[in-house]
Protein backbone atom coordinates (compact mmCIF):
# COMPACT_ATOMS: atom_id res chain seq x y z
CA UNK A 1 -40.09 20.48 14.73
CA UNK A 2 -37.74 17.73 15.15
CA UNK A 3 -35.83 17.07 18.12
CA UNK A 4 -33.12 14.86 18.13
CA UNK A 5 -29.57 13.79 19.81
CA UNK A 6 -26.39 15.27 18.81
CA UNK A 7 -25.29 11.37 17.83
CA UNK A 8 -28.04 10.81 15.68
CA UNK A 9 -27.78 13.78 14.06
CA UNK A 10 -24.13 13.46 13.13
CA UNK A 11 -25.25 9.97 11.95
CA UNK A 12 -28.18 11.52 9.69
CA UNK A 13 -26.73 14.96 8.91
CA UNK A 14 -27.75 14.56 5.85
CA UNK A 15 -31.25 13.79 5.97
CA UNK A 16 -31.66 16.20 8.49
CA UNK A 17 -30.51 18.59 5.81
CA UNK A 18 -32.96 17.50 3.72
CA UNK A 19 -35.75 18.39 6.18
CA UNK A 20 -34.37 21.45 6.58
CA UNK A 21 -34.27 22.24 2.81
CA UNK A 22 -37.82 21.55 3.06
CA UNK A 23 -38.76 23.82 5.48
CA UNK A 24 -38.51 21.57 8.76
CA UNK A 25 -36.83 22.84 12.21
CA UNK A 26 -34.65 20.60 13.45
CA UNK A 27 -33.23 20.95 17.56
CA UNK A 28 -30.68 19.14 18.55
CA UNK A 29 -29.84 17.86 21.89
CA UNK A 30 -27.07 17.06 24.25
CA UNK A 31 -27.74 15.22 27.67
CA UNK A 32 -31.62 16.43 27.26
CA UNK A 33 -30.59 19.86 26.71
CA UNK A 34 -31.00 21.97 23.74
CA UNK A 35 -27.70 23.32 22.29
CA UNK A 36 -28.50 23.77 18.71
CA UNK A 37 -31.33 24.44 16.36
CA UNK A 38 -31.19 24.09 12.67
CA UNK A 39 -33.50 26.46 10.68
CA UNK A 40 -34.01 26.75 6.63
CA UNK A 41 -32.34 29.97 4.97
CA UNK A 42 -34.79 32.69 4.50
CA UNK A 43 -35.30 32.40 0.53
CA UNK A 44 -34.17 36.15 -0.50
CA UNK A 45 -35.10 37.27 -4.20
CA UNK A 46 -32.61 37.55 -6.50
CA UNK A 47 -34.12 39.98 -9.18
CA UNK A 48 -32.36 42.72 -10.84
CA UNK A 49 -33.02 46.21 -11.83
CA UNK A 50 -34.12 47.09 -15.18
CA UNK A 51 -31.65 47.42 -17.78
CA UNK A 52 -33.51 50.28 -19.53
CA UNK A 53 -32.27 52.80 -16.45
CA UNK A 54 -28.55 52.41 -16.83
CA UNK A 55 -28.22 52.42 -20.77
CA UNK A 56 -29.69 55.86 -20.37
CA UNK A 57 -26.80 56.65 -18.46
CA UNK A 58 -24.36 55.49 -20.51
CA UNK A 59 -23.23 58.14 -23.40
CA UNK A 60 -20.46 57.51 -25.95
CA UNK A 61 -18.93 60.72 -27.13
CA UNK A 62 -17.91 60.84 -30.85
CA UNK A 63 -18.17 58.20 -33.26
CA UNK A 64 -17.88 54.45 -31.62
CA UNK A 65 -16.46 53.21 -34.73
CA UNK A 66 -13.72 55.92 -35.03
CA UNK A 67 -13.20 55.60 -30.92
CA UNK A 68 -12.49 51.87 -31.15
CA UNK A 69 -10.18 52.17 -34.36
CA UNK A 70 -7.95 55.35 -32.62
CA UNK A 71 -7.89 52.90 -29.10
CA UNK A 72 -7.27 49.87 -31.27
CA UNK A 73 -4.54 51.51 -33.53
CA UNK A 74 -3.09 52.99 -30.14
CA UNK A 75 -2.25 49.45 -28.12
CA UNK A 76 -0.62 48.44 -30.92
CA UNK A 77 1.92 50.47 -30.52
């Protein structure tokens, strides 16, 4: 953990970032006192469900062909 002053940290912001990024804790001070603490983001996975489970859902009644002809034939006009 890094603590710091609230004037160098506005004059390393960036590198302080970087820490972060990288897993460091970073506190910064004011007059000796702690009034802020800079933490990384909690990494959250970003996977998605299997696309096997909704194409079962989906059902096309009729013929596709014929459906997209009759709706294509119909916004023409």
């Amino acid at each position: 953990m890094v603590r710091i002053t609230a004037k160098q940290a506005r004059d390393r912001m960036s590198s302080l970032l970087d820490r972060v990024e990288l897993g460091e804790e970073v506190v910064i001070l004011r007059r000796g006192k702690e009034v802020a603490r800079l933490v990384p983001q909690p990494k959250i996975p970003r996977t998605l469900p299997p696309l096997d489970d909704f194409r079962g859902k989906i059902r096309i009644k009729g013929s596709l062909t014929k459906s997209l002809l009759e709706e294509r034939a119909a916004s023409r006009y």
